[in-house]
PDB file of N, CA and C in Angstrom:
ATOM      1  N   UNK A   1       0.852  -1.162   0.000  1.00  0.00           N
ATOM      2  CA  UNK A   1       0.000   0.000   0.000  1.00  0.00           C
ATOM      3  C   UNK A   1       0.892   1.217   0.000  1.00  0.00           C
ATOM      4  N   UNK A   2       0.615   2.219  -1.496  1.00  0.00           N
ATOM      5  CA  UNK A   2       1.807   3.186  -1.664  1.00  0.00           C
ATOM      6  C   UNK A   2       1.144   4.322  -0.404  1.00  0.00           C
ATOM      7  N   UNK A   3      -0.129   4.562  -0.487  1.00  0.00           N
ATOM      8  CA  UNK A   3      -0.748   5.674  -0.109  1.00  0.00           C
ATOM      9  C   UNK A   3      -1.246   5.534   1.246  1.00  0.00           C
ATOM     10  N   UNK A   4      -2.044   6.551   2.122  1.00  0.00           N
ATOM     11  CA  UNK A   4      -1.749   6.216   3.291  1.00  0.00           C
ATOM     12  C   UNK A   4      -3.349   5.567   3.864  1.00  0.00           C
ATOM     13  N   UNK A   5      -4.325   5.609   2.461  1.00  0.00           N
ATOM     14  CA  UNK A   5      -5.891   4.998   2.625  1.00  0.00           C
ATOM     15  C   UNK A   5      -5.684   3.787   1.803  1.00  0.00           C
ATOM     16  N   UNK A   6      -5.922   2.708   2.774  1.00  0.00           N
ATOM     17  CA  UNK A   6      -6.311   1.677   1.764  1.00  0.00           C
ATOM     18  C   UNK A   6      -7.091   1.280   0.864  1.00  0.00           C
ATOM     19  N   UNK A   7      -7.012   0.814   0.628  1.00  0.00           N
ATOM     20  CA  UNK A   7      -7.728   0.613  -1.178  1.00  0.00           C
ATOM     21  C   UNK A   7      -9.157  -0.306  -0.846  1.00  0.00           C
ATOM     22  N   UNK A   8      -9.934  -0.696  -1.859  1.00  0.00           N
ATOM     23  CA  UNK A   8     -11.458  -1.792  -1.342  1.00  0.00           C
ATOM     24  C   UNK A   8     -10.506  -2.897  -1.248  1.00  0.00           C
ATOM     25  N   UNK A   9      -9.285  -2.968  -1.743  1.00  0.00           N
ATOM     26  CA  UNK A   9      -8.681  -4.446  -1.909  1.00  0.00           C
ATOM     27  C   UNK A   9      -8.379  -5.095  -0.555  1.00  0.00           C
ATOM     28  N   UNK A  10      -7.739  -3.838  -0.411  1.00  0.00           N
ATOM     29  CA  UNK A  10      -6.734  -3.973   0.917  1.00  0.00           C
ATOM     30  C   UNK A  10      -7.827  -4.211   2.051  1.00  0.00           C
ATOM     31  N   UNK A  11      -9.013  -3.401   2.234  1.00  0.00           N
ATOM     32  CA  UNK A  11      -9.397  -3.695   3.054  1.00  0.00           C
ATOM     33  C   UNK A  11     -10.556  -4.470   2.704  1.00  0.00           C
ATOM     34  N   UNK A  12     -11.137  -4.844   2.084  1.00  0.00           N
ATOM     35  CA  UNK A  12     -11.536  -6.573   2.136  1.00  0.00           C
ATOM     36  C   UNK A  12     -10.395  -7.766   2.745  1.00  0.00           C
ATOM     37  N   UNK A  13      -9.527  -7.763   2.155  1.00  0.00           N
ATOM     38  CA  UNK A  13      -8.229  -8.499   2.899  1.00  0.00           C
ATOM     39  C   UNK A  13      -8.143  -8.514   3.942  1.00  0.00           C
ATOM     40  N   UNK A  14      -8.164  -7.208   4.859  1.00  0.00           N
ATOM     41  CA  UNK A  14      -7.899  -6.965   6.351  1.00  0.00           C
ATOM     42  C   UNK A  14      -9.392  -7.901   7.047  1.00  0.00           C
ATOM     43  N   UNK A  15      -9.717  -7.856   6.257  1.00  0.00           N
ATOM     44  CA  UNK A  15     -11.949  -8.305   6.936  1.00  0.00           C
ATOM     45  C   UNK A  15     -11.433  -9.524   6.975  1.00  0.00           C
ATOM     46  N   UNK A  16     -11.642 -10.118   5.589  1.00  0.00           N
ATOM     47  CA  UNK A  16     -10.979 -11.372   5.888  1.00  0.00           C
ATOM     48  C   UNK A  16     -10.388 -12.305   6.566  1.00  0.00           C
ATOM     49  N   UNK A  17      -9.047 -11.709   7.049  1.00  0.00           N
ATOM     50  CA  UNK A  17      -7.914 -12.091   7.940  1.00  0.00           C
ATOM     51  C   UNK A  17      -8.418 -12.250   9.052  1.00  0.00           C
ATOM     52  N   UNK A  18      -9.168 -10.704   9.132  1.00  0.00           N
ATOM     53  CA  UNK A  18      -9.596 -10.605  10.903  1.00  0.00           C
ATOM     54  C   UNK A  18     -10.905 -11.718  11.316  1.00  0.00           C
ATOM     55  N   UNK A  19     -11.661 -12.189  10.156  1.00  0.00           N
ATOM     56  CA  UNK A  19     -12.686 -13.171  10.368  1.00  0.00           C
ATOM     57  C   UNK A  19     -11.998 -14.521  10.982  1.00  0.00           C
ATOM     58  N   UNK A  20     -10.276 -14.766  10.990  1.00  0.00           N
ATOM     59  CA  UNK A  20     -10.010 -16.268  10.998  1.00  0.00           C
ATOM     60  C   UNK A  20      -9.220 -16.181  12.790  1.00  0.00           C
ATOM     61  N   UNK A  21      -9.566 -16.973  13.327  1.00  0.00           N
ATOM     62  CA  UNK A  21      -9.443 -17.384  15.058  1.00  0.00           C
ATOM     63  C   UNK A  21      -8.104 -17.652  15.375  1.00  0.00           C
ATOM     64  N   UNK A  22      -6.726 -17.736  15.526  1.00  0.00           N
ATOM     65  CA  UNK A  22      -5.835 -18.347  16.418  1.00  0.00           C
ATOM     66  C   UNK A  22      -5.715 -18.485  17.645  1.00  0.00           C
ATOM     67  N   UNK A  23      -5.417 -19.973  17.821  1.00  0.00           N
ATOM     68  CA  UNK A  23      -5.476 -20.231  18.963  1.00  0.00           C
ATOM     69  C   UNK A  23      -3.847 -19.703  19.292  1.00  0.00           C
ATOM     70  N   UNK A  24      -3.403 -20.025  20.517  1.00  0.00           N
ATOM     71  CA  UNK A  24      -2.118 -19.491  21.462  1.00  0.00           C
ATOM     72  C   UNK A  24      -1.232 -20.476  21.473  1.00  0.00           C
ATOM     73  N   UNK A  25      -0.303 -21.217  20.663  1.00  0.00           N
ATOM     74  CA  UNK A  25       0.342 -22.074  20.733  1.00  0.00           C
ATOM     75  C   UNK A  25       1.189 -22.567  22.049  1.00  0.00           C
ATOM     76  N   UNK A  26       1.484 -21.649  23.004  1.00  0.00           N
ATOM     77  CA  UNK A  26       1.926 -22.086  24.388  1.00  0.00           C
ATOM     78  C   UNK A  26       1.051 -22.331  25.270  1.00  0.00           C
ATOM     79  N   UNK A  27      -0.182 -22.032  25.257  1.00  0.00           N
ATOM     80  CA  UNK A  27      -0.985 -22.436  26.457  1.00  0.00           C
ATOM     81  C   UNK A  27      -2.372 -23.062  25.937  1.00  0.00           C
ATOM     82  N   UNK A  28      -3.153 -23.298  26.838  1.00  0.00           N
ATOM     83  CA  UNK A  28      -4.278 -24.240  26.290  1.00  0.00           C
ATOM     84  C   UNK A  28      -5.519 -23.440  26.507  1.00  0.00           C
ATOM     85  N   UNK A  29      -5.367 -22.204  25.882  1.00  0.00           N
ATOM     86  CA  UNK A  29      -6.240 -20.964  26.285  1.00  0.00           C
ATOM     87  C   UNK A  29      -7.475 -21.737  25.169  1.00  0.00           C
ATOM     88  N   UNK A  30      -8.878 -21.663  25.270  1.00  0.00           N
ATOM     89  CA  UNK A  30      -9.739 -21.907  24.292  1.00  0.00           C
ATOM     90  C   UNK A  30     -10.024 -20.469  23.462  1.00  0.00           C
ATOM     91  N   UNK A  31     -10.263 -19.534  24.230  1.00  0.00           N
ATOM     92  CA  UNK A  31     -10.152 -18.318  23.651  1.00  0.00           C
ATOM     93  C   UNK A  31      -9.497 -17.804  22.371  1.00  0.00           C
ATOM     94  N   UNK A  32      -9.667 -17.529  20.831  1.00  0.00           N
ATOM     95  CA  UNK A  32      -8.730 -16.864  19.794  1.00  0.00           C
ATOM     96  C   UNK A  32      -7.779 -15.901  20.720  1.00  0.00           C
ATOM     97  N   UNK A  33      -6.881 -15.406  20.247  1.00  0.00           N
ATOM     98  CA  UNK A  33      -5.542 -14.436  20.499  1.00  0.00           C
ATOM     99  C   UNK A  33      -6.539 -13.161  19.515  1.00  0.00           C
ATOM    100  N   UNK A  34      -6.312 -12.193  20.623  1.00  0.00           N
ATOM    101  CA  UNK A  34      -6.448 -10.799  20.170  1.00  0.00           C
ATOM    102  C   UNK A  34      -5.821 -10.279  18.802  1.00  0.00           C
ATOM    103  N   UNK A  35      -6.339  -9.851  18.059  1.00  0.00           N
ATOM    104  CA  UNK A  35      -5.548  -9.495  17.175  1.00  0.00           C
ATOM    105  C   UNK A  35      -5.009  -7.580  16.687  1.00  0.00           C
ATOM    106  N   UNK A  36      -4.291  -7.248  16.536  1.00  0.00           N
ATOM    107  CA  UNK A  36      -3.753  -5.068  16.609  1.00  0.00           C
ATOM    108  C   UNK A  36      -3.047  -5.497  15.669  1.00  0.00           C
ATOM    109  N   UNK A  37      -2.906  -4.251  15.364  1.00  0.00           N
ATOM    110  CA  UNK A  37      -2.169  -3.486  14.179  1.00  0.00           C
ATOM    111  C   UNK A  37      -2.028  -4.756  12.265  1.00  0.00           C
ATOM    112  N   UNK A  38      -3.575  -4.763  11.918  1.00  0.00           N
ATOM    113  CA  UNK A  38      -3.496  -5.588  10.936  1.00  0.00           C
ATOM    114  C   UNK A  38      -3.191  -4.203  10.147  1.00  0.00           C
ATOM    115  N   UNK A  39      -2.445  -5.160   9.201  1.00  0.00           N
ATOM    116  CA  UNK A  39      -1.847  -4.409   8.116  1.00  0.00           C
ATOM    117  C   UNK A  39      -1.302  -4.887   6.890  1.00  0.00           C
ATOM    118  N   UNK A  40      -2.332  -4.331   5.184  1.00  0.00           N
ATOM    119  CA  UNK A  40      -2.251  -5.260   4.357  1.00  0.00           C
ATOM    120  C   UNK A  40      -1.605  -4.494   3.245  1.00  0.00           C
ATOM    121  N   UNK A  41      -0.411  -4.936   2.664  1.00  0.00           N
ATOM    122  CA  UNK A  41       0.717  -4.353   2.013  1.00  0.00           C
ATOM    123  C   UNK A  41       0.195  -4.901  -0.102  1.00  0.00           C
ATOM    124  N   UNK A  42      -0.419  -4.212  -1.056  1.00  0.00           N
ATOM    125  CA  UNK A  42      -0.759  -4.873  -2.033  1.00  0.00           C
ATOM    126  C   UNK A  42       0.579  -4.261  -3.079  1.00  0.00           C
ATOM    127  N   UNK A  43       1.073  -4.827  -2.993  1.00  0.00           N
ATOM    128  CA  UNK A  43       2.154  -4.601  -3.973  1.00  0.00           C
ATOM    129  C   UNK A  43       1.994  -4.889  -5.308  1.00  0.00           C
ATOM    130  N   UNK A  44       2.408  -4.093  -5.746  1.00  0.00           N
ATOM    131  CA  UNK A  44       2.124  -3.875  -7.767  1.00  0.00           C
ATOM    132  C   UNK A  44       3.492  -3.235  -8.744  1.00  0.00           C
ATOM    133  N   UNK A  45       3.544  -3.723  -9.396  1.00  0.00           N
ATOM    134  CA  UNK A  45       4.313  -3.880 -10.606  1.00  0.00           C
ATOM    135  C   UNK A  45       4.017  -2.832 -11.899  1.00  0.00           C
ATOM    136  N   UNK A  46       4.392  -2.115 -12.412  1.00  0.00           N
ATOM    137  CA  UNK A  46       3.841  -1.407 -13.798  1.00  0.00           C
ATOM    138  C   UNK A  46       5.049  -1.472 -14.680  1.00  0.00           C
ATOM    139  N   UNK A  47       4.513  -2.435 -15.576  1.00  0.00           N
ATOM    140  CA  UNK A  47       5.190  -2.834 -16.668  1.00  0.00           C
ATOM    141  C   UNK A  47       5.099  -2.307 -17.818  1.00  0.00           C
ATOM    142  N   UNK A  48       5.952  -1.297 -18.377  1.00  0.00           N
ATOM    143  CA  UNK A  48       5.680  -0.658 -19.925  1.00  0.00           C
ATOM    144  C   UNK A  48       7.032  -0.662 -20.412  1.00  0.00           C
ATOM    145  N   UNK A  49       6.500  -0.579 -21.574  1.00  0.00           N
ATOM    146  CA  UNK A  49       7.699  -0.205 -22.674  1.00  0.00           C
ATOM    147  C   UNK A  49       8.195   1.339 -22.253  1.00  0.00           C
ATOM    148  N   UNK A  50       9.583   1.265 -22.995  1.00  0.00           N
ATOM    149  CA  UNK A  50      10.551   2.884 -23.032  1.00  0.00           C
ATOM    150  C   UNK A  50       9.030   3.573 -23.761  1.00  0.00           C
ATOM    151  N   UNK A  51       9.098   5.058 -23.729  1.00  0.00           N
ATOM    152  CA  UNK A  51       8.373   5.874 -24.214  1.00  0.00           C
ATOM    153  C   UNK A  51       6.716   5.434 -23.756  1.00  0.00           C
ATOM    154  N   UNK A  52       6.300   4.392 -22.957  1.00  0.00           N
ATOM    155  CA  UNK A  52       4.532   4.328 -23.067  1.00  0.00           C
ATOM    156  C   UNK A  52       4.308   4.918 -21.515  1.00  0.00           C
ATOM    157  N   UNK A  53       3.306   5.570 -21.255  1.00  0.00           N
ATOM    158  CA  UNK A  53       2.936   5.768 -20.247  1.00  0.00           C
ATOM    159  C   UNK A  53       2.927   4.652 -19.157  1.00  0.00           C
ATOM    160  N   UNK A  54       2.579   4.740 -18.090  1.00  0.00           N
ATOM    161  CA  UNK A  54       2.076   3.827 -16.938  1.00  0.00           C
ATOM    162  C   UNK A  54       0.925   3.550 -17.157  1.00  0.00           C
ATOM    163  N   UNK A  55       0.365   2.185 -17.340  1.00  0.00           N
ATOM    164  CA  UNK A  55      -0.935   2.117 -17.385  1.00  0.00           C
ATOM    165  C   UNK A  55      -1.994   1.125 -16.674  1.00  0.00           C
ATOM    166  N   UNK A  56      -3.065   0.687 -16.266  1.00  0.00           N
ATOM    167  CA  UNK A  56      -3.013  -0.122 -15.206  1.00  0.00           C
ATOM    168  C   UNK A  56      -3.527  -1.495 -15.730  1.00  0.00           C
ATOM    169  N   UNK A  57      -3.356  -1.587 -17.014  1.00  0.00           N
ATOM    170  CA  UNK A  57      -3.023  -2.689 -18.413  1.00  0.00           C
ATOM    171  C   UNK A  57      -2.508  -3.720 -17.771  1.00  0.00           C
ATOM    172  N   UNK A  58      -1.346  -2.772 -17.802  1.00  0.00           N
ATOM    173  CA  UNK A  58       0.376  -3.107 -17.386  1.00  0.00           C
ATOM    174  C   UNK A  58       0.564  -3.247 -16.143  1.00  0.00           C
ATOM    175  N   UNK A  59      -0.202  -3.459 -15.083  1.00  0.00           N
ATOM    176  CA  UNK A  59      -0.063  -3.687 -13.667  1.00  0.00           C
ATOM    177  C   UNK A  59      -0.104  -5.210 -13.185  1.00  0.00           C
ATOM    178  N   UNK A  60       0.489  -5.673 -12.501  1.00  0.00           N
ATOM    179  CA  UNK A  60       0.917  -7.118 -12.136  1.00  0.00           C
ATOM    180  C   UNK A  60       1.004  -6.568 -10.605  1.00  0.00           C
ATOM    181  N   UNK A  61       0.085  -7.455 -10.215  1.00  0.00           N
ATOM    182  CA  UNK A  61      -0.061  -7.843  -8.729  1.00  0.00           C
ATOM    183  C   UNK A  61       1.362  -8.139  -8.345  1.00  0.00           C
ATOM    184  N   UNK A  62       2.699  -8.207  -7.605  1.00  0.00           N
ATOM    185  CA  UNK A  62       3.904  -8.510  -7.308  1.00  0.00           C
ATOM    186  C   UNK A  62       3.702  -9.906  -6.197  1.00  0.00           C
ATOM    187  N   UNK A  63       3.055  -8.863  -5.202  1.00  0.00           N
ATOM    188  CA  UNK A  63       2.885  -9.691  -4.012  1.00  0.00           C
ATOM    189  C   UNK A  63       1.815  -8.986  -3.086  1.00  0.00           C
ATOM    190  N   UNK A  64       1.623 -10.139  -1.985  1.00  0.00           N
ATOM    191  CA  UNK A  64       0.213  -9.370  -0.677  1.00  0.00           C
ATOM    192  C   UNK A  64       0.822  -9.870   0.353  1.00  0.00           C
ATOM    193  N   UNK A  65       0.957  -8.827   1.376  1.00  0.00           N
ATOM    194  CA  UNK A  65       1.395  -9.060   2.828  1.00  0.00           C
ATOM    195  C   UNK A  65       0.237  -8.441   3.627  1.00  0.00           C
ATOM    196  N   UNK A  66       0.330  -9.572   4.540  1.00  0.00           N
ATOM    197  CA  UNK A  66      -0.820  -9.202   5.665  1.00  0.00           C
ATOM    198  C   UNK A  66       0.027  -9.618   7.037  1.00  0.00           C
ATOM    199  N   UNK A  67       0.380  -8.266   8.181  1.00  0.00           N
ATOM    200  CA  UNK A  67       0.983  -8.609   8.942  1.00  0.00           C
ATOM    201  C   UNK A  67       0.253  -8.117   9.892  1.00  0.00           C
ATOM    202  N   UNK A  68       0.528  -8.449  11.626  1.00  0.00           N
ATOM    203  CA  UNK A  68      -0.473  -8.636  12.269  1.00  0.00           C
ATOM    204  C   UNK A  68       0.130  -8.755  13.819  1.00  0.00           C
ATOM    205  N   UNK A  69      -0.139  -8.294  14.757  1.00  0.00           N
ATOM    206  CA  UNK A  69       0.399  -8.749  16.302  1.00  0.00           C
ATOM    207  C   UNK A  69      -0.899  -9.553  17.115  1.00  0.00           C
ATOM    208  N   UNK A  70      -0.815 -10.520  17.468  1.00  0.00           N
ATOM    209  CA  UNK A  70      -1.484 -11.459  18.274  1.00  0.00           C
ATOM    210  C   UNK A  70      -0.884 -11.423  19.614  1.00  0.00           C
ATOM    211  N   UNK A  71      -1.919 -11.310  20.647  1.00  0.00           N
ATOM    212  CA  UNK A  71      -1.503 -11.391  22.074  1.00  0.00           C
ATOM    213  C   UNK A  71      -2.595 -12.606  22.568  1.00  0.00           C
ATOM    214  N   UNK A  72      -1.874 -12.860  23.561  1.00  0.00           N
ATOM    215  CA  UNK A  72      -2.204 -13.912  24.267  1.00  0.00           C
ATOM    216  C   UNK A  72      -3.368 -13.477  25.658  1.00  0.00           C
ATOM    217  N   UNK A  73      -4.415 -13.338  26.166  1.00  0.00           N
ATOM    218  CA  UNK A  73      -5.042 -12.674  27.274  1.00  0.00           C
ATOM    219  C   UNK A  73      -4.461 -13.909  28.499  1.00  0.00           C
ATOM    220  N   UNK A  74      -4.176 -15.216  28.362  1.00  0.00           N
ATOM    221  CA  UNK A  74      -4.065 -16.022  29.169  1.00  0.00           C
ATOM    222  C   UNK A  74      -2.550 -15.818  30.005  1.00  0.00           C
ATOM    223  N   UNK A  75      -1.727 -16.373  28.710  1.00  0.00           N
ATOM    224  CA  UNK A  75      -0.483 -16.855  29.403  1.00  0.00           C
ATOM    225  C   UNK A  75       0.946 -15.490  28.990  1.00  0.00           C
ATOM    226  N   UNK A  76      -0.384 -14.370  28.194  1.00  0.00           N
ATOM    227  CA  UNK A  76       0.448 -13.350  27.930  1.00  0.00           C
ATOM    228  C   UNK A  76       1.250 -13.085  26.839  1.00  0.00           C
ATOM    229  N   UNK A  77       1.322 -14.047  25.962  1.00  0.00           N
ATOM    230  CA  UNK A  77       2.355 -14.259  25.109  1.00  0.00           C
ATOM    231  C   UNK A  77       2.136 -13.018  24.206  1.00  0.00           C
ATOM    232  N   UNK A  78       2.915 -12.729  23.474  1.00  0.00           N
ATOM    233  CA  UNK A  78       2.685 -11.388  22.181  1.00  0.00           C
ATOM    234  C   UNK A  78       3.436 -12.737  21.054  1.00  0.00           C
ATOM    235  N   UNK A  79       3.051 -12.669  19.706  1.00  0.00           N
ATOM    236  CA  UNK A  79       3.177 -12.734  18.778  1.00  0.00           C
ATOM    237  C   UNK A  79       3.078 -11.992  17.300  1.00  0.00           C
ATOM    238  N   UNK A  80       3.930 -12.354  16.459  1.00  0.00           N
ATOM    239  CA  UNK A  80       3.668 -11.568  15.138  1.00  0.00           C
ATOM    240  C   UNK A  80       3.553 -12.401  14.135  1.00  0.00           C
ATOM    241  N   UNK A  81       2.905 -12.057  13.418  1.00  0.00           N
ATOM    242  CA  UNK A  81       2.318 -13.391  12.036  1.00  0.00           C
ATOM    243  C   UNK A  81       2.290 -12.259  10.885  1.00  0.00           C
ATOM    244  N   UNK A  82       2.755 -12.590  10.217  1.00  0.00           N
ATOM    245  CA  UNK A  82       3.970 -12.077   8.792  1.00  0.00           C
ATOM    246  C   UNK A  82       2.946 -13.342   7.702  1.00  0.00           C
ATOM    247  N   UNK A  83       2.171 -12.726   6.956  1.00  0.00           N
ATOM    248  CA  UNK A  83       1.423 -13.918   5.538  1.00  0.00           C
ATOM    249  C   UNK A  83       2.048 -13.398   4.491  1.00  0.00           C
ATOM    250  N   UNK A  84       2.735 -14.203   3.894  1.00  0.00           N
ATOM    251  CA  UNK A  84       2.920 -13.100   2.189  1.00  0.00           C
ATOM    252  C   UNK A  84       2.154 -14.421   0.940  1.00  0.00           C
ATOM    253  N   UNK A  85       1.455 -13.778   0.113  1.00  0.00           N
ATOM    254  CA  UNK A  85       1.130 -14.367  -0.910  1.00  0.00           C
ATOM    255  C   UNK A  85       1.898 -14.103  -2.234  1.00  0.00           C
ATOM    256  N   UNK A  86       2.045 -14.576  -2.941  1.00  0.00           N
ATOM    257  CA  UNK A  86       3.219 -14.429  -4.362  1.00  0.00           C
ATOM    258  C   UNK A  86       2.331 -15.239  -5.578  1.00  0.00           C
ATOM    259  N   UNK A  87       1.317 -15.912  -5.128  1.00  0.00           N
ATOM    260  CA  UNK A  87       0.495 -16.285  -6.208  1.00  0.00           C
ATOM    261  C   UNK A  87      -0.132 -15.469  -7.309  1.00  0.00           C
ATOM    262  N   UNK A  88      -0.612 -15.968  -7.908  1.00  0.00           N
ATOM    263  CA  UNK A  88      -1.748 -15.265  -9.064  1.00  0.00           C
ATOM    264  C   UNK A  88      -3.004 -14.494  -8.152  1.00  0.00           C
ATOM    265  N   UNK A  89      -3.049 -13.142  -8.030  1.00  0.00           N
ATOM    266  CA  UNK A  89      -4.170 -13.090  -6.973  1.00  0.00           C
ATOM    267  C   UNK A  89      -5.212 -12.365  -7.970  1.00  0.00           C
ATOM    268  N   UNK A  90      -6.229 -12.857  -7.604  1.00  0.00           N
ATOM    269  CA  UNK A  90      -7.668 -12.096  -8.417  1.00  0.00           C
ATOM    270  C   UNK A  90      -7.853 -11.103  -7.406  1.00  0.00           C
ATOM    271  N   UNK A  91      -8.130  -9.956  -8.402  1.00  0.00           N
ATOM    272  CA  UNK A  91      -9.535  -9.260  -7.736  1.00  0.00           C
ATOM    273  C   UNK A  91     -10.730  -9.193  -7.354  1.00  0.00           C
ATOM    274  N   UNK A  92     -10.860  -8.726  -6.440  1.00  0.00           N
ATOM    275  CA  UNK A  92     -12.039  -8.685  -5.596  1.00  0.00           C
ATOM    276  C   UNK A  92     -13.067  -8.190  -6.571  1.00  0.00           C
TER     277      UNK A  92
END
């Protein structure tokens, strides 16, 4: 994300993410882990020839990062979960 509002992309993505539960891998909390500071990175590519404008033709998805801090309410733990996708991604 070049700009400082995310895009419908980006934040459908963030909805997404935030819809899915982790559990706390050190303790036997039943509770999901809290989730702060989601944050979804859509990286893009603009591919043209010498002399053609930028165009969004010519735009190639690069990559999608969705990064994220998870805390623990039980046993306290803080975590960070780093997703990167590099696939073919469709639009929303």
């Amino acid at each position: 994300m070049s700009q400082d509002t995310p895009t419908d992309f980006e934040r459908a993505i963030v909805e997404r993410f935030n819809s899915v539960n982790y559990k706390c891998i050190l303790c036997d909390n039943p509770e999901p882990l809290t989730k702060t500071e989601i944050k979804c990175v859509d990286e893009r590519l603009n591919i043209h020839g010498r002399e053609q404008p930028k165009s969004e033709k010519n735009e190639v998805r690069s990559a999608l990062y969705v990064t994220a801090f998870l805390f623990c309410p039980q046993c306290k733990s803080k975590f960070t979960l780093k997703m990167l996708n590099q696939d073919e991604i469709k639009v929303i």
